[in-house]
N, C-alpha and C. Protein backbone atom coordinates (compact mmCIF):
# COMPACT_ATOMS: atom_id res chain seq x y z
N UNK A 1 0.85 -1.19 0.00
CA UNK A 1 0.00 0.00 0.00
C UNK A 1 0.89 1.24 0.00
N UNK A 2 0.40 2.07 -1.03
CA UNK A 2 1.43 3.68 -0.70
C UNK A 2 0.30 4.55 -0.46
N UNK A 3 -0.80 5.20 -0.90
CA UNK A 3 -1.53 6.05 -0.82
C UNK A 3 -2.71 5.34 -1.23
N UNK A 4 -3.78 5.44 -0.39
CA UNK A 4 -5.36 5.51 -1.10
C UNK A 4 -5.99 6.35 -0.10
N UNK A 5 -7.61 6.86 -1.06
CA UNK A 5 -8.42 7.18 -0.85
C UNK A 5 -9.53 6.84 -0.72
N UNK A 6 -10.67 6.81 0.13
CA UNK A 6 -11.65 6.51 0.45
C UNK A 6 -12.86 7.71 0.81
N UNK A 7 -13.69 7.42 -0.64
CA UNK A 7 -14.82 9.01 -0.29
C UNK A 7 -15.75 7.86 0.16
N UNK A 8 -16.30 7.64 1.55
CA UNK A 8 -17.35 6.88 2.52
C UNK A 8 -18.78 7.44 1.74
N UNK A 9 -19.15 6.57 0.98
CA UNK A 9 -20.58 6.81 0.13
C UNK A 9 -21.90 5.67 0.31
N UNK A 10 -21.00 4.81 1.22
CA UNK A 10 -21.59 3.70 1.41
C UNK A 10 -21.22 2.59 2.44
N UNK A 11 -21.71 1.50 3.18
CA UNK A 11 -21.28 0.69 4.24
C UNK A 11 -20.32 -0.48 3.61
N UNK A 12 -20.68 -0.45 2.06
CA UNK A 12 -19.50 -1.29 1.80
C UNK A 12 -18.00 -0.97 1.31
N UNK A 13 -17.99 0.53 1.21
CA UNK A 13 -16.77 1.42 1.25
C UNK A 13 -16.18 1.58 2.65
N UNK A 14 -17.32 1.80 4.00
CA UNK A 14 -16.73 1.64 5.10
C UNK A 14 -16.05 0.02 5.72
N UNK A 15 -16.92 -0.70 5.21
CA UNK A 15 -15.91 -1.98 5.80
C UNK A 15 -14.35 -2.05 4.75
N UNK A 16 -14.60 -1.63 3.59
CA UNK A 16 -13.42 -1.76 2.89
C UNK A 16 -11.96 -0.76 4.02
N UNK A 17 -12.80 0.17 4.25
CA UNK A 17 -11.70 1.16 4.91
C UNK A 17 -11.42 0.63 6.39
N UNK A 18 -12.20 -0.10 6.78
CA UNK A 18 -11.69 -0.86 8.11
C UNK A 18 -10.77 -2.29 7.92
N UNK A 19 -10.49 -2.83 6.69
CA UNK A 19 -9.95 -4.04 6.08
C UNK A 19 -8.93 -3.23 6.06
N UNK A 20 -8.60 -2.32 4.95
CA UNK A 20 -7.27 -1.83 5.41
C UNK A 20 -6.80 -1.19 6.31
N UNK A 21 -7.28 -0.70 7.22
CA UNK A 21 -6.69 -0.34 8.88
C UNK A 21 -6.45 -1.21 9.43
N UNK A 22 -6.85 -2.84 8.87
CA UNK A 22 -6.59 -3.70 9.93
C UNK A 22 -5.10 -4.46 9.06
N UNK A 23 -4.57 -3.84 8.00
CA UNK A 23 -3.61 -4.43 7.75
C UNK A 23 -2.56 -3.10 7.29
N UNK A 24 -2.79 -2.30 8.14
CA UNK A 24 -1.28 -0.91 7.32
C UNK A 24 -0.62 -1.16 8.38
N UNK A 25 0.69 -1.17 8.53
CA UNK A 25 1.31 -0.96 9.56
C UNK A 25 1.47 -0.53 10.78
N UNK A 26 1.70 -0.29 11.34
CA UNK A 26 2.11 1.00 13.18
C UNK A 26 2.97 1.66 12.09
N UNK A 27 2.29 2.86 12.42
CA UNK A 27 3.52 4.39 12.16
C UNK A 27 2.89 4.86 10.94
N UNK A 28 1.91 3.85 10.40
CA UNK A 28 1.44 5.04 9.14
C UNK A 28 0.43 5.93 9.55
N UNK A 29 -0.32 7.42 9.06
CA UNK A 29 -1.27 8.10 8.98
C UNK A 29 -2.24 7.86 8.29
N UNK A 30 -2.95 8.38 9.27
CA UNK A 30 -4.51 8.23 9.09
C UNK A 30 -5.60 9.92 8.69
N UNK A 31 -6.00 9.90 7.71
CA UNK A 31 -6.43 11.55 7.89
C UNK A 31 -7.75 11.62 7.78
N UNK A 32 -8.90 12.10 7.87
CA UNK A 32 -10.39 11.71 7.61
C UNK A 32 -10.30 13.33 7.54
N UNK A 33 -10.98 13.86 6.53
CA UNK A 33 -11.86 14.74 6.06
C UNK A 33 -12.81 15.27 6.01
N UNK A 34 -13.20 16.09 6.30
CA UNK A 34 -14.78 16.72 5.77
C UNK A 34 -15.17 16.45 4.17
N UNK A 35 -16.13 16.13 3.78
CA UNK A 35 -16.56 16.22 2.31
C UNK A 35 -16.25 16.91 1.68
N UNK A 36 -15.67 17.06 0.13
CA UNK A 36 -14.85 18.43 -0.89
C UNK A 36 -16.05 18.52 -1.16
N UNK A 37 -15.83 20.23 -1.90
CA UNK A 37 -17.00 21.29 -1.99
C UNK A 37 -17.60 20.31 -3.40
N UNK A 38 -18.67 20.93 -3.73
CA UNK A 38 -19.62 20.66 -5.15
C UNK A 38 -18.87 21.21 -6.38
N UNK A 39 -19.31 20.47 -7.48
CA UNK A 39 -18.66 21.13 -8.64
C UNK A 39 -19.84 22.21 -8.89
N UNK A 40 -20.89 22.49 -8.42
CA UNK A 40 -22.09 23.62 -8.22
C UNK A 40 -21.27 24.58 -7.42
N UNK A 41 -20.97 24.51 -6.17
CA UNK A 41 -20.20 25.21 -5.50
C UNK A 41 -19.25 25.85 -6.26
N UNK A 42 -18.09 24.85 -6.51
CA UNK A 42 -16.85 25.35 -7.73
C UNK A 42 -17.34 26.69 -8.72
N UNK A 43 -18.52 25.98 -9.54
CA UNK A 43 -19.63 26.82 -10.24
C UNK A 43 -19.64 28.28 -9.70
N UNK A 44 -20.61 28.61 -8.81
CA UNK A 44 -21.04 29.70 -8.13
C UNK A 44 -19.42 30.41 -8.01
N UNK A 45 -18.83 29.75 -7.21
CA UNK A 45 -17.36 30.19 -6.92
C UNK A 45 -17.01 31.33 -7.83
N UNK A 46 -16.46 30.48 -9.01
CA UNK A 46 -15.86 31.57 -10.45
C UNK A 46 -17.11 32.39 -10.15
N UNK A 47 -18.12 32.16 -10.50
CA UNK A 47 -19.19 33.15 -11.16
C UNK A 47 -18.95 34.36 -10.50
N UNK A 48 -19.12 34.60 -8.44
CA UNK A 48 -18.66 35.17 -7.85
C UNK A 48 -17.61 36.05 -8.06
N UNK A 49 -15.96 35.18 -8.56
CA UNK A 49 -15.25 36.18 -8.05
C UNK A 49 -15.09 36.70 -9.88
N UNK A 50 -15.49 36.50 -10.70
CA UNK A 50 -15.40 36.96 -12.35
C UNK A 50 -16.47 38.50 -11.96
N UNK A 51 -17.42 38.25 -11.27
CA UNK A 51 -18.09 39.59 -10.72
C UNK A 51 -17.75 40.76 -10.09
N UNK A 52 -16.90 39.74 -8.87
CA UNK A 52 -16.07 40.79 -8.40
C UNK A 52 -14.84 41.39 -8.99
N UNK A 53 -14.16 40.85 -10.06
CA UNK A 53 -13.19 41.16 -10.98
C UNK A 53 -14.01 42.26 -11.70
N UNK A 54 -15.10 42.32 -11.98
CA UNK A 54 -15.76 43.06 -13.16
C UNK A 54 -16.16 44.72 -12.05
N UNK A 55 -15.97 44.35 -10.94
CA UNK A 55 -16.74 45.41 -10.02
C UNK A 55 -15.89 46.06 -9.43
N UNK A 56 -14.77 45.50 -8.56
CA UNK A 56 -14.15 46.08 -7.15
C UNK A 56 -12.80 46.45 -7.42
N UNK A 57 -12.40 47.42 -7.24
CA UNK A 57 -10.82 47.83 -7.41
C UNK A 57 -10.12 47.46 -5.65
N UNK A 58 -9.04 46.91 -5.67
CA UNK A 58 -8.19 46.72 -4.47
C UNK A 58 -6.87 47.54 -4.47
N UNK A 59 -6.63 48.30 -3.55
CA UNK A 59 -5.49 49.67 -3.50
C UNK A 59 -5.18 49.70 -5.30
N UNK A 60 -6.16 50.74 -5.37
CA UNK A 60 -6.43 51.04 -6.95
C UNK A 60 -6.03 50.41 -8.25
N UNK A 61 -6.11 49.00 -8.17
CA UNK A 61 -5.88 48.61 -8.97
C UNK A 61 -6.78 47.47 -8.96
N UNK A 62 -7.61 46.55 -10.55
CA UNK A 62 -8.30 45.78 -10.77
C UNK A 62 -7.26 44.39 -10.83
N UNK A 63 -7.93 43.46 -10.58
CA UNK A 63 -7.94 42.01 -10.16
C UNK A 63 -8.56 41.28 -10.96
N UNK A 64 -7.46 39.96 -11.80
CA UNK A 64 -8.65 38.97 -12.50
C UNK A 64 -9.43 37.92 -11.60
N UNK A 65 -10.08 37.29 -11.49
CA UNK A 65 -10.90 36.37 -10.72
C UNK A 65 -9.69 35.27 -9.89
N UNK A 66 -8.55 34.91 -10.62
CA UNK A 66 -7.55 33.75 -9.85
C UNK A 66 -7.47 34.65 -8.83
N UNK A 67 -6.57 36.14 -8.95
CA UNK A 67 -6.49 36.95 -8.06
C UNK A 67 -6.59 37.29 -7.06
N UNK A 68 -8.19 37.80 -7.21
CA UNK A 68 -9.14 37.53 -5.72
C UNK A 68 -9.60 36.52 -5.20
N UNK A 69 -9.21 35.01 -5.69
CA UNK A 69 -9.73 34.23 -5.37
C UNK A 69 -8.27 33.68 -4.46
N UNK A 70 -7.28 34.41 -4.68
CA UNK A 70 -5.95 33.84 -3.47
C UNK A 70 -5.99 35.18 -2.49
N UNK A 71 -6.78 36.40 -2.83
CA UNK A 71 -6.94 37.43 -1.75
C UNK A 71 -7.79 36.95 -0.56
N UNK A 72 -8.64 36.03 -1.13
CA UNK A 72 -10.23 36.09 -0.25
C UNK A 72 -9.71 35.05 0.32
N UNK A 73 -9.07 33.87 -0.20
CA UNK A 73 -8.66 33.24 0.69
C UNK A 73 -7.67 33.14 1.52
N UNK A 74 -6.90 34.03 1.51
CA UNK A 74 -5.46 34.66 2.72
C UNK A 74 -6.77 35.87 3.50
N UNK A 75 -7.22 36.23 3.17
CA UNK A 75 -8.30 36.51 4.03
C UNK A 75 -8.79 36.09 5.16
N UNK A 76 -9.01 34.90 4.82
CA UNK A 76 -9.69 33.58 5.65
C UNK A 76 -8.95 33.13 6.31
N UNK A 77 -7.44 33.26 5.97
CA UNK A 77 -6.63 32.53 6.57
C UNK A 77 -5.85 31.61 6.00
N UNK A 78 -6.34 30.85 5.11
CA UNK A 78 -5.43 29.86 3.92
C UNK A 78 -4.16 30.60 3.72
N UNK A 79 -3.31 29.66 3.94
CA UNK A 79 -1.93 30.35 3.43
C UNK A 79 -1.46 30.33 1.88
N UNK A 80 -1.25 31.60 1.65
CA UNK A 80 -1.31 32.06 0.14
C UNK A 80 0.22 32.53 0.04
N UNK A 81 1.38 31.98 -0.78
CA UNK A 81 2.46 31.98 -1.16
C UNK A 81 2.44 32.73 -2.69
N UNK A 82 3.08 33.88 -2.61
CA UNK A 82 3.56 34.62 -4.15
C UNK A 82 4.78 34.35 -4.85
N UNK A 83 4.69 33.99 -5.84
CA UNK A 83 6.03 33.54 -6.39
C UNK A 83 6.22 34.29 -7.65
N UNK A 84 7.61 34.24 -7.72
CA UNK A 84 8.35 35.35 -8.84
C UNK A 84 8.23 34.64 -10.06
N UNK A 85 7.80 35.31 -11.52
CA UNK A 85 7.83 34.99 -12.50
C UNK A 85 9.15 34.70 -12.82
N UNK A 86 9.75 34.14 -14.07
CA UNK A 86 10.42 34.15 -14.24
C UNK A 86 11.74 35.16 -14.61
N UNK A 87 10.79 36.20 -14.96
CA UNK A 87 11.85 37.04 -15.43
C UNK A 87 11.87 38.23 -14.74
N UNK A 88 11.33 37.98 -13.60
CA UNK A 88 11.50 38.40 -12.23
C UNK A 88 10.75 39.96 -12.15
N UNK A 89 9.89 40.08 -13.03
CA UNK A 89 9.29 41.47 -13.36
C UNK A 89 7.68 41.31 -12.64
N UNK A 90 7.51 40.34 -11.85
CA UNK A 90 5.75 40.19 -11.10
C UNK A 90 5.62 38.87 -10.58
N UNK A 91 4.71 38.75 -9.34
CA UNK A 91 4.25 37.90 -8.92
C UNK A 91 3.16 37.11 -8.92
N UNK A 92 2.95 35.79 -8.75
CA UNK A 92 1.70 35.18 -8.99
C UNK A 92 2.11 34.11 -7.65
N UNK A 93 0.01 34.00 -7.34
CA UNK A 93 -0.03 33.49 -6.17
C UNK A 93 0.01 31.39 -6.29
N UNK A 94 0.21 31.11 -4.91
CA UNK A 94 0.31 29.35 -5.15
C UNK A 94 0.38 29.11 -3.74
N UNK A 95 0.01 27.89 -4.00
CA UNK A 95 0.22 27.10 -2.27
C UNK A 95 -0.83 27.15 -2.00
N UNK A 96 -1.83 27.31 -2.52
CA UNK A 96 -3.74 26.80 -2.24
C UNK A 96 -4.24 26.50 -3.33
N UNK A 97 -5.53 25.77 -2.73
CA UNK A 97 -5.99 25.31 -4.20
C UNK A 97 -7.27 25.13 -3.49
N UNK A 98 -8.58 25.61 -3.81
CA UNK A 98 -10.09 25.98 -3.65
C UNK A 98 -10.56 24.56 -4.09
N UNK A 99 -10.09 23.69 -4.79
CA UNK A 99 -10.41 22.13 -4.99
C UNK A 99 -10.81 21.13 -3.46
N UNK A 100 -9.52 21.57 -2.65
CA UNK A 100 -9.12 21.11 -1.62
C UNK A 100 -10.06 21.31 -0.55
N UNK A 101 -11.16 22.83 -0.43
CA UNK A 101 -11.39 22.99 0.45
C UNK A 101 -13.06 21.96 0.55
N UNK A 102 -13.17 21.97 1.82
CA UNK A 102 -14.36 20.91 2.12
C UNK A 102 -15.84 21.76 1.83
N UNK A 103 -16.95 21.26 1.41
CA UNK A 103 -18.35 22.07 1.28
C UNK A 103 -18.75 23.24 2.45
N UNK A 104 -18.40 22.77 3.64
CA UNK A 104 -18.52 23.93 4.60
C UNK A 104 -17.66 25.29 4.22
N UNK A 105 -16.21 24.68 3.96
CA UNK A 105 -15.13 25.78 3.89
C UNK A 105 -15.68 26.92 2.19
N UNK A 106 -16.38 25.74 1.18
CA UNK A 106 -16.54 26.78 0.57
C UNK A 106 -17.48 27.66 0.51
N UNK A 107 -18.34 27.04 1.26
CA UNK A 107 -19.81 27.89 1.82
C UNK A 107 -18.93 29.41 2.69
N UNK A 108 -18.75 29.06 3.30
CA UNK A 108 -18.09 29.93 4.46
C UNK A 108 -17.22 31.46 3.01
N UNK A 109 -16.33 30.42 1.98
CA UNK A 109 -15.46 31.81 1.38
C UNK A 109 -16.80 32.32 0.87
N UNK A 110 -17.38 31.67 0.07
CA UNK A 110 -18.67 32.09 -0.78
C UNK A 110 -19.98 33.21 0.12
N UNK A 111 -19.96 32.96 1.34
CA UNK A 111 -20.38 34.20 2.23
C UNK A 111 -19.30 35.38 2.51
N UNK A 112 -18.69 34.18 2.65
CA UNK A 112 -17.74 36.26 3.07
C UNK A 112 -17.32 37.25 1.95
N UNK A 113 -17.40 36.57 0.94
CA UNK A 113 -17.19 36.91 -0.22
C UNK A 113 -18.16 38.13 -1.08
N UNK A 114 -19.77 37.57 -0.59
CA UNK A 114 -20.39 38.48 -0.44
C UNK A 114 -21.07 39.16 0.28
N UNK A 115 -20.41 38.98 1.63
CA UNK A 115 -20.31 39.84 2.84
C UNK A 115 -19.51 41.15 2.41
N UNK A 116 -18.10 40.90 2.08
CA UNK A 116 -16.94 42.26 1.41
C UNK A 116 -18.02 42.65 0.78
N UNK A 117 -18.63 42.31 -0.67
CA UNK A 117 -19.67 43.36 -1.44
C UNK A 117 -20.43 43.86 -0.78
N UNK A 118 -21.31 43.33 0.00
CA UNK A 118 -22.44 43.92 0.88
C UNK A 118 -21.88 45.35 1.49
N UNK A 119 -20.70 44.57 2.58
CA UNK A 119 -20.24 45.99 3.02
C UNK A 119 -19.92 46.91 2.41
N UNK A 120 -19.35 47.19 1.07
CA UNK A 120 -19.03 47.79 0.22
C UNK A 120 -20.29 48.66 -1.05
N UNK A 121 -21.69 48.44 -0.50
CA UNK A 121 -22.50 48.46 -0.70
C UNK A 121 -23.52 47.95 -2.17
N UNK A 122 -22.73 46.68 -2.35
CA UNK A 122 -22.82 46.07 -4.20
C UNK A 122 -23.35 44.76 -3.68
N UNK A 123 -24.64 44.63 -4.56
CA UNK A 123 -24.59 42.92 -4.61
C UNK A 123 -23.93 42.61 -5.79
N UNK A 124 -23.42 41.80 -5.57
CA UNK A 124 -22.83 41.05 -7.22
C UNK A 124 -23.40 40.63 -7.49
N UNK A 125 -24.70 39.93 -7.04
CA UNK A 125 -25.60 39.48 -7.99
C UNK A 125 -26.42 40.26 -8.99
N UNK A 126 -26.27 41.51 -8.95
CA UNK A 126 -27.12 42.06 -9.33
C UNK A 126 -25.87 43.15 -10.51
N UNK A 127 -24.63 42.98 -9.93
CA UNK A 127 -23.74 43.48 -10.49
C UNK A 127 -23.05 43.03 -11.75
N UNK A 128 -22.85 43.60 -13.32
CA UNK A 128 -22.40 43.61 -14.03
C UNK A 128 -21.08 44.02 -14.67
């Protein structure tokens, strides 16, 4: 065994995942998860921040949707790493990935997300 995964969808996926706990070693890890977000979620997501790209300036300057989507989440707290292009003239963000986060976590960016508009006095939904 080197790596597997187990998305629990069913009782015969859970006994499978107790067959192999009963044969990995001492000393390997164990990690259990919350459920990853929806590809609906994912959906809404872009739609969101392509809105807010189309709407909100940040210290005067506009943002494409990847953008704000590594702002909102160093926001939150996700740790967001900038790395130098190559030819050393700008940065682009890495070290998260919105795939990763669980249905709660993306519920949660997807409110605060348009919590910032609210406060800012814009729905994006309504925004073009």
């Amino acid at each position: 065994m080197s790596r597997h995964v187990i998305t629990l969808r069913n009782e015969g996926l859970r006994a499978k995942l107790l067959a192999w706990a009963n044969r990995v070693p001492v000393g390997w890890r164990v990690e259990f998860k919350e459920p990853k977000r929806s590809l609906e979620q994912n959906d809404r997501l872009w739609e969101m921040l392509t809105r807010v790209s189309k709407t909100f300036e940040l210290a005067g300057r506009r943002f494409d949707p990847e953008a704000w989507k590594a702002i909102f989440m160093q926001a939150m707290g996700k740790e967001v790493t900038f790395l130098p292009t190559l030819d050393e003239k700008s940065f682009f963000p890495s070290g998260f990935r919105s795939s990763d986060l669980s249905v709660r976590e993306m519920s949660d960016l997807q409110t605060f997300i348009e919590q910032y508009a609210a406060e800012r006095g814009v729905d994006i939904w309504g925004a073009e």
